[in-house]
Structures are given as C-alpha cells and as structure tokens.
C-alpha atoms as a PDB file:
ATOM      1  CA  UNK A   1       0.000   0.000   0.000  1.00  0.00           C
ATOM      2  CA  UNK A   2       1.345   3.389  -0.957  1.00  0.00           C
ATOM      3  CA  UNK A   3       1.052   6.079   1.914  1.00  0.00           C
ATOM      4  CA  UNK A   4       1.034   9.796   0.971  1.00  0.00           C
ATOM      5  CA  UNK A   5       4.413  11.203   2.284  1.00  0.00           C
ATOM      6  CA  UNK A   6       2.918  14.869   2.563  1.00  0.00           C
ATOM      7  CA  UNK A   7      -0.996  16.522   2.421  1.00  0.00           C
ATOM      8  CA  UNK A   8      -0.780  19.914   0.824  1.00  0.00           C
ATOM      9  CA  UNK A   9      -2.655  23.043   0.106  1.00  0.00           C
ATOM     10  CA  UNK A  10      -1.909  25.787  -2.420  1.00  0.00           C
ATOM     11  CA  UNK A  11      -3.435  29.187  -2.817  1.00  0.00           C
ATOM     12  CA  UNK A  12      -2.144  32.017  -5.213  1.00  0.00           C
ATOM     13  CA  UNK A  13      -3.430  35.322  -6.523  1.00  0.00           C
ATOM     14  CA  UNK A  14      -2.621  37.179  -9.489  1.00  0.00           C
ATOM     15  CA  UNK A  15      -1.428  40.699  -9.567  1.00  0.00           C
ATOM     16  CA  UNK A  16      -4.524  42.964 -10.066  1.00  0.00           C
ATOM     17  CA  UNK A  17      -4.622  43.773 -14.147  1.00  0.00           C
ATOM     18  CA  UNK A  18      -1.785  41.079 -15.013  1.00  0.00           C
ATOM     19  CA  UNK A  19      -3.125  38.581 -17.631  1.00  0.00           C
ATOM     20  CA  UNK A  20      -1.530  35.091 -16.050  1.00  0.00           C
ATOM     21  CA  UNK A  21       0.593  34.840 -12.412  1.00  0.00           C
ATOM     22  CA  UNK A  22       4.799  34.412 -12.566  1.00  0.00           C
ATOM     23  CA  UNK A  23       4.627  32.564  -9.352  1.00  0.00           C
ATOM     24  CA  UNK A  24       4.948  28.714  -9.650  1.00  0.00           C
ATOM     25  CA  UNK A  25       4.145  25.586  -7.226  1.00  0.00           C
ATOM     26  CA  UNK A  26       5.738  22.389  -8.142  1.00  0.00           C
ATOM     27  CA  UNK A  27       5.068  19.226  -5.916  1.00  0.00           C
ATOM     28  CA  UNK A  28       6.864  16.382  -7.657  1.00  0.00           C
ATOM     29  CA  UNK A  29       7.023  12.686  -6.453  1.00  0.00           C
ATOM     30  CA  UNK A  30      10.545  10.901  -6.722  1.00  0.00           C
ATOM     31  CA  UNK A  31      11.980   7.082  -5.963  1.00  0.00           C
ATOM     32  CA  UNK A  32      11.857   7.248  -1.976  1.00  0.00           C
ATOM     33  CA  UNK A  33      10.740  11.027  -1.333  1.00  0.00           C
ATOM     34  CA  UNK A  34       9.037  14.106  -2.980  1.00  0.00           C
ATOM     35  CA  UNK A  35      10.341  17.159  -4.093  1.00  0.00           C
ATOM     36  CA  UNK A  36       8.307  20.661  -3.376  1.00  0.00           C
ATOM     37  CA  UNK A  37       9.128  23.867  -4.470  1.00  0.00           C
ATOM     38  CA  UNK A  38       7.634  27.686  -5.123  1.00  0.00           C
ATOM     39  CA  UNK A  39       9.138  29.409  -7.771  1.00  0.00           C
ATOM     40  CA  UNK A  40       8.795  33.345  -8.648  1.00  0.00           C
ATOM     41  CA  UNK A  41       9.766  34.760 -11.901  1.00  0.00           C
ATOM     42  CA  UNK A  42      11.258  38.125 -11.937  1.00  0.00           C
ATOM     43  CA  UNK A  43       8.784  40.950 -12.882  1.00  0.00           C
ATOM     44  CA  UNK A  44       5.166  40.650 -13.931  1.00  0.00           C
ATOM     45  CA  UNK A  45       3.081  39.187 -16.592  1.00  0.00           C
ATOM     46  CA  UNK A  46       4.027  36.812 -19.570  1.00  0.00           C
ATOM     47  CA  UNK A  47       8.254  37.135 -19.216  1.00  0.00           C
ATOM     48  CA  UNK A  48       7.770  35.945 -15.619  1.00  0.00           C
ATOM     49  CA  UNK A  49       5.474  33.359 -15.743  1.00  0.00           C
ATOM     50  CA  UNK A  50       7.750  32.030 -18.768  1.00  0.00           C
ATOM     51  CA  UNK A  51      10.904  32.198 -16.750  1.00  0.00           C
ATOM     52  CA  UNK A  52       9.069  30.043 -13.956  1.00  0.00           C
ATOM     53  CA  UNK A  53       7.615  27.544 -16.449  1.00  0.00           C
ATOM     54  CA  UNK A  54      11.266  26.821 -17.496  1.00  0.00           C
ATOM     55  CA  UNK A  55      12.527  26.362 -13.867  1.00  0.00           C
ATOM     56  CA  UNK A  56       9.554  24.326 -12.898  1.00  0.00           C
ATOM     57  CA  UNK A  57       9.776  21.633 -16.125  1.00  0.00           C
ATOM     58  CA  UNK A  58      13.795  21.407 -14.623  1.00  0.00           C
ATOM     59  CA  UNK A  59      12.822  20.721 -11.813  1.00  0.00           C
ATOM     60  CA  UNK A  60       9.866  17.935 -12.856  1.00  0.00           C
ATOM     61  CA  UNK A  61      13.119  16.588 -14.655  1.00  0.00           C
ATOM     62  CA  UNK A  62      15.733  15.671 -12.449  1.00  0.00           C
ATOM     63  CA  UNK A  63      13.578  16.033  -9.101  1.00  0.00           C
ATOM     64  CA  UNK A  64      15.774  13.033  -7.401  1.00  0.00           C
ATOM     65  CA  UNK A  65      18.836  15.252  -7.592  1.00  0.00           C
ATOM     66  CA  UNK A  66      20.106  16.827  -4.411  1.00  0.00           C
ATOM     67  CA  UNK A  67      18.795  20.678  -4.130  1.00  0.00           C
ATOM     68  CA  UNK A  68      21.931  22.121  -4.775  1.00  0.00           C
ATOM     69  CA  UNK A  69      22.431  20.226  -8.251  1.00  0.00           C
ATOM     70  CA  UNK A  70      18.034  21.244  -8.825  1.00  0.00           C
ATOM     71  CA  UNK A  71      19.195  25.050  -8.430  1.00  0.00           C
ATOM     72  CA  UNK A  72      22.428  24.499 -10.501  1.00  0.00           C
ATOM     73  CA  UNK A  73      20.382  23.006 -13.121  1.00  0.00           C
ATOM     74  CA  UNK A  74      17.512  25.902 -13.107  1.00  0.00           C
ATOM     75  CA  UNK A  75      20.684  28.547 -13.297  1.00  0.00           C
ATOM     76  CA  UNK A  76      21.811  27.417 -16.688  1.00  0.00           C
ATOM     77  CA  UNK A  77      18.441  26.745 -18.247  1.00  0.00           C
ATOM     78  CA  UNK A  78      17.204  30.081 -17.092  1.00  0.00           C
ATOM     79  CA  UNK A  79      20.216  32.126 -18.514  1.00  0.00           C
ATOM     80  CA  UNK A  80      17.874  33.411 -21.468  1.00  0.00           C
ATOM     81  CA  UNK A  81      15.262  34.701 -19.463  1.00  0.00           C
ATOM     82  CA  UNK A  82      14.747  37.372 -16.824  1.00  0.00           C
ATOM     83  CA  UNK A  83      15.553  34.698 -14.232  1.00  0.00           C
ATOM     84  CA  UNK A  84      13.306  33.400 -10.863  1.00  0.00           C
ATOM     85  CA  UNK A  85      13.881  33.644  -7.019  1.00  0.00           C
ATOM     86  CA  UNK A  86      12.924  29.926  -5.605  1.00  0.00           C
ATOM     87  CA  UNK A  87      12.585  27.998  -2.728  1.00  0.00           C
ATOM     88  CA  UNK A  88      13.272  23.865  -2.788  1.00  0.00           C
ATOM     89  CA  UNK A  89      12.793  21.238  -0.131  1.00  0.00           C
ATOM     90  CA  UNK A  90      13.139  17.640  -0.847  1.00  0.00           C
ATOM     91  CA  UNK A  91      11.563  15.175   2.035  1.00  0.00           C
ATOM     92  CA  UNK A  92      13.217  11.843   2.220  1.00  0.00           C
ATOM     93  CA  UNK A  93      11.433   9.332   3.050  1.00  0.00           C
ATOM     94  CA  UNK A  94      13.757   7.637   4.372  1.00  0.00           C
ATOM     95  CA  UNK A  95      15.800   9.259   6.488  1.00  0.00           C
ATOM     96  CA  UNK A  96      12.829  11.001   7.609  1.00  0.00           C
ATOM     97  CA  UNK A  97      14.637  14.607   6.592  1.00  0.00           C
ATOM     98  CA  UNK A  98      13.970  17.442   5.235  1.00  0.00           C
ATOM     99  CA  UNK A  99      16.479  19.153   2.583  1.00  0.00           C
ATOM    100  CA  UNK A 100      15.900  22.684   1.975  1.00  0.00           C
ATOM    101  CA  UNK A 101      17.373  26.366   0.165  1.00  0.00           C
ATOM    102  CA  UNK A 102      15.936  29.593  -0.897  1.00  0.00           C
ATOM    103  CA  UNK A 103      17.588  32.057  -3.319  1.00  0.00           C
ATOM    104  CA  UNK A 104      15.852  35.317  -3.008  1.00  0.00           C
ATOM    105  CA  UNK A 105      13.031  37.281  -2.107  1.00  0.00           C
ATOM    106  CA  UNK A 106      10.950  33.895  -1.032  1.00  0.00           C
ATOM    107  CA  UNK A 107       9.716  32.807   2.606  1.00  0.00           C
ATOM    108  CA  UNK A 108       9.739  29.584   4.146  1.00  0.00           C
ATOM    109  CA  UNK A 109       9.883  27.458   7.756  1.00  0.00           C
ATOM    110  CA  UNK A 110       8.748  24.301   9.300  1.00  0.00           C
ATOM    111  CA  UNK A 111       6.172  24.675  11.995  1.00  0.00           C
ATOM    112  CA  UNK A 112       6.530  21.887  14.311  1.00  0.00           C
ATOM    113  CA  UNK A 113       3.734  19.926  15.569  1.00  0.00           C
ATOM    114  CA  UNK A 114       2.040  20.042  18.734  1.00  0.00           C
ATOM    115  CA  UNK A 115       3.426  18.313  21.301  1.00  0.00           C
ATOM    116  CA  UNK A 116       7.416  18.417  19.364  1.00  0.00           C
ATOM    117  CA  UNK A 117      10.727  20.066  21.091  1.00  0.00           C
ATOM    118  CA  UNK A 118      10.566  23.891  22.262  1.00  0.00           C
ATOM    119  CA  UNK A 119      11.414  25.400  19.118  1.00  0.00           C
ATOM    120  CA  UNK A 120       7.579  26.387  17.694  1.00  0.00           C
ATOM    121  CA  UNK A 121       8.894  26.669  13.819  1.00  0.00           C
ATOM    122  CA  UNK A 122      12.382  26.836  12.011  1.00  0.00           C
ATOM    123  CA  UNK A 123      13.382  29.680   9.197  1.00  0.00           C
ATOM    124  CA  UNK A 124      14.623  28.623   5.981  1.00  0.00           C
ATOM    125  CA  UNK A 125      17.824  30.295   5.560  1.00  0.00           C
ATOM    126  CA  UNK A 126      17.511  32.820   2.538  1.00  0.00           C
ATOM    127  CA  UNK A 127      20.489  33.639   0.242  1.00  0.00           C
ATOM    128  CA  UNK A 128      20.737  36.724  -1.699  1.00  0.00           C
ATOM    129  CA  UNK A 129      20.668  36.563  -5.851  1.00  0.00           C
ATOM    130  CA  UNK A 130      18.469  35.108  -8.782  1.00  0.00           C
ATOM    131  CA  UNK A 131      18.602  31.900 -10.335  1.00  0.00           C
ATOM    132  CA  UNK A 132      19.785  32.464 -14.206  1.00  0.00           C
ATOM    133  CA  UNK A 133      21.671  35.700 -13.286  1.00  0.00           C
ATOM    134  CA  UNK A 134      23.305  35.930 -10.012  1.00  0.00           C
ATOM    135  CA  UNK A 135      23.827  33.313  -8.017  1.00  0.00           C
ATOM    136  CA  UNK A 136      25.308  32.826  -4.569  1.00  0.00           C
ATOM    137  CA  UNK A 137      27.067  30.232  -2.908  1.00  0.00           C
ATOM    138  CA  UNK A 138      24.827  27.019  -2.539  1.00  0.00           C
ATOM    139  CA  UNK A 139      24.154  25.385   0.911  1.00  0.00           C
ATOM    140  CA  UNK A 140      21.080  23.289   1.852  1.00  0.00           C
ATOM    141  CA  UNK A 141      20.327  22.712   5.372  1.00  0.00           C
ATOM    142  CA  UNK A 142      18.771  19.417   6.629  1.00  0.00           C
ATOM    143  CA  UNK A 143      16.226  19.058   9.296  1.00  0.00           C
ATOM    144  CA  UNK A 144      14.805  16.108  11.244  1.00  0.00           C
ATOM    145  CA  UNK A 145      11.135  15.582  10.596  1.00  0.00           C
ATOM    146  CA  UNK A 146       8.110  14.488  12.965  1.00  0.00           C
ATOM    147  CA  UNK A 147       4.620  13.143  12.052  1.00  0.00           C
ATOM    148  CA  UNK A 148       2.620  16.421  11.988  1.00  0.00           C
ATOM    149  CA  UNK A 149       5.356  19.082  11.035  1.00  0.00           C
ATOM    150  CA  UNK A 150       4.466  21.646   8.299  1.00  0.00           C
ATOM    151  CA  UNK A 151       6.418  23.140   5.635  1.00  0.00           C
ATOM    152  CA  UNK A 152       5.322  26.815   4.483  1.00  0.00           C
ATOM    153  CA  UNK A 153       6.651  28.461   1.495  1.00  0.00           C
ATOM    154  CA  UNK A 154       5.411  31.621  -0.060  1.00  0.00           C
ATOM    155  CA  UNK A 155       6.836  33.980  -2.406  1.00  0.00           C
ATOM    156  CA  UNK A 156       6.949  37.838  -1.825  1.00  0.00           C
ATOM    157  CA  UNK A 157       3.658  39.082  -2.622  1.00  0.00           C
ATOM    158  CA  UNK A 158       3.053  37.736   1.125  1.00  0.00           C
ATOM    159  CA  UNK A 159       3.843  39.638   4.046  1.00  0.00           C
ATOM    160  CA  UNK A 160       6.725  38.402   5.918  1.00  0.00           C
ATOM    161  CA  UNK A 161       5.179  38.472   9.325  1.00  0.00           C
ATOM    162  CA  UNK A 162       2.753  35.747   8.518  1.00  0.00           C
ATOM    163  CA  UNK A 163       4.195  33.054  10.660  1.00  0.00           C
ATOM    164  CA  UNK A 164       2.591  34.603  14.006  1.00  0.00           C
ATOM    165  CA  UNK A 165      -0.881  33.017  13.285  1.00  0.00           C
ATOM    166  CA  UNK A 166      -0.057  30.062  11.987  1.00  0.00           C
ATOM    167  CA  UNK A 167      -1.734  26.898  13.872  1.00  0.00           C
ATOM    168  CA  UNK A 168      -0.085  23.260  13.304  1.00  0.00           C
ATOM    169  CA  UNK A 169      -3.466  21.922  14.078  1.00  0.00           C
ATOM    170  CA  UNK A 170      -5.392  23.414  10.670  1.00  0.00           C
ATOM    171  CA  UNK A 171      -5.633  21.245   7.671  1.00  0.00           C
ATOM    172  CA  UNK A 172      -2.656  22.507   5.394  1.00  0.00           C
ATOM    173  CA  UNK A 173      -5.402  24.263   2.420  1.00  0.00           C
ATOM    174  CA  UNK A 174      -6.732  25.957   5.391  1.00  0.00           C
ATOM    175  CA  UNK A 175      -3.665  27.100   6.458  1.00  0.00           C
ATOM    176  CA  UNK A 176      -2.740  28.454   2.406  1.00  0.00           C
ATOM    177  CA  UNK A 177      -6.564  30.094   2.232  1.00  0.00           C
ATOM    178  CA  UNK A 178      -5.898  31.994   5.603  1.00  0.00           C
ATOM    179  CA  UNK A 179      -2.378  32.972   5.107  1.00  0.00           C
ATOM    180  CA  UNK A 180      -3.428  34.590   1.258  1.00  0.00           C
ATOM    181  CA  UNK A 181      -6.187  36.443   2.763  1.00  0.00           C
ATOM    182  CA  UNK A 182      -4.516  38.133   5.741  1.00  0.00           C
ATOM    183  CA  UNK A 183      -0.877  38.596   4.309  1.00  0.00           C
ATOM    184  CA  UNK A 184      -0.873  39.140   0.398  1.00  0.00           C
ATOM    185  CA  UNK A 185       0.230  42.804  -0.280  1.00  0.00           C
ATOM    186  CA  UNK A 186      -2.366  43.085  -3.188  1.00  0.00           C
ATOM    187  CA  UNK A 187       0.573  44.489  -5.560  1.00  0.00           C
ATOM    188  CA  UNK A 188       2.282  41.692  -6.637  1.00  0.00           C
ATOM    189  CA  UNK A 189       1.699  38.080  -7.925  1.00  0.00           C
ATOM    190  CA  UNK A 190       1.300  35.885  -4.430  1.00  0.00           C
ATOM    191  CA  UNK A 191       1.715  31.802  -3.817  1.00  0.00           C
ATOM    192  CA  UNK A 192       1.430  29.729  -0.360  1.00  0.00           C
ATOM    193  CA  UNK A 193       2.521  26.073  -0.415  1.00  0.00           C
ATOM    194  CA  UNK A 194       1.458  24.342   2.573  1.00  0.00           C
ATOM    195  CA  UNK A 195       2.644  20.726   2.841  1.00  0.00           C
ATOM    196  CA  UNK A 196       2.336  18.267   6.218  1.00  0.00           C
ATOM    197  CA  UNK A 197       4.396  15.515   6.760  1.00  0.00           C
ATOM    198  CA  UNK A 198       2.622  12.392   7.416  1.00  0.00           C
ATOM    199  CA  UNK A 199       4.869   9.799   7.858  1.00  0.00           C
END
C-alpha cells in the first residue's frame, strides 16, 4: 500500500490587471521522497510566468537530484530569461529529513507539531541573488522531521510576518486560504505552499 508522504494546500493570486501569475508551485514525487518547491519569476506578466515555467519543467526533470544540483540546473536553463527567485525542499522518506534552500526574495519554515521540542517553527535560511543571473554560494540545510510538522513556502507578494498566526493543528489548504487572505500585499503576484508531513 502506498502512503502519501505529505498533504498539501496551495493558494495564489494574481497581480490585479496582469493577464496570467509568474509565481509557480511544483510538488513532484521521486523514488523514496518528494520534491516541493515555489518558484517566482522576476517581474510581472508573460516574461515571468515564462521564466518560472522553465525552472519548474527542470525541476519535474531531475527532481531526485540533491537541491543544490536542482538550483544548478535551473541557473543554466534560465540564462535566457529574466531569471526566478525559488525555494526547494526535498523530504526523504527515508531518512525522515527534510532538505531545503531559498535564493531570493521567497519565505519559508517548518512549523513543528504540537506536542514536538521547544522550538515552535524553524526559518529557511535565505540567500541573496536570482537563479539564471546571479547566483550565490549554494548550501542546503537538513532538518529532522516528525509526524505532523508543516512546511510553508510563499513567495513575496506575502507579508513576511505571517508566521505569528499560523496553527499546526489546521488542515494545510486551510492554512494556504488563511495565510493569502490576511498577508498578500495586493501588488504583486502571491503563492502559499502548505505541505504536512505524514509519515
């Protein structure tokens, strides 16, 4: 019997008088874990969304690789475009772990189920630069994951400080509905992955 490794919820607004959304979601199964990821192309409109088409089909691709080689990857095939900001985790089943980066202007942390050690949620540690332009130097962090703990990504047309409300005990498409009413800034594209581990 195959058990679902993660439940998720997405929610995602366009930018008011923009014909299609530059921000991407990619949840992508793999041999032995799953690969999630929210993408942002740079800009508005048609350029952007095209730019974060091209990282997302990359990433479909070769979603087994480790994050760093993923964002490698992205970097060359985006060098014709206006480039994205992303943020990657890859769960292993496994090792029950968690492998994770940002480049850019991108949000993301683990909230830790009820009932888990002190720490209520973990930051993913953002590094400056875009993916098909300028990017920095690559390191992934790996965290130990517990039945229950929630991954939240969202790109910048949510406010940073949305982490304060945030309950590990709502459904995770709950979670993405309540976080894009309350925190998008209503002037950009906006995307919330929510994904709980189930294992």
């Amino acid at each position: 019997m195959n058990i679902p490794l993660i439940e998720s919820g997405i929610a995602c607004l366009t930018m008011p008088g923009q014909p299609q959304s530059g921000d991407r979601h990619l949840v992508q199964p793999y041999s032995n874990g799953l690969l999630v990821a929210v993408v942002d192309g740079l800009g508005h409109g048609e350029l952007a969304a095209a730019a974060a088409d091209l990282a997302v089909s990359t990433l479909i691709k070769h979603a087994g690789e480790s994050v760093i080689a993923l964002v490698k990857r992205c970097h060359i095939a985006l060098r014709d475009t206006r480039g994205v900001v992303m943020a990657l985790a890859s769960f292993n089943e496994l090792d029950r772990a968690l492998t994770w980066m940002g480049i850019g202007n991108v949000e993301g942390l683990v909230l830790r189920a009820e009932g888990s050690p002190p720490s209520k949620h973990e930051n993913l540690l953002l590094r400056g630069g875009v993916v098909g332009d300028q990017l920095p130097s690559l390191s992934a962090s790996i965290i130990r994951l517990m039945q229950g703990d929630t991954l939240v990504f969202t790109t910048d047309g949510i406010r940073g400080d949305f982490a304060k409300d945030l309950s590990s005990s709502d459904p995770p498409q709950m979670m993405a509905d309540q976080i894009i009413a309350k925190y998008s800034k209503g002037s950009d594209d906006a995307l919330v992955l929510v994904a709980r581990y189930l294992k």
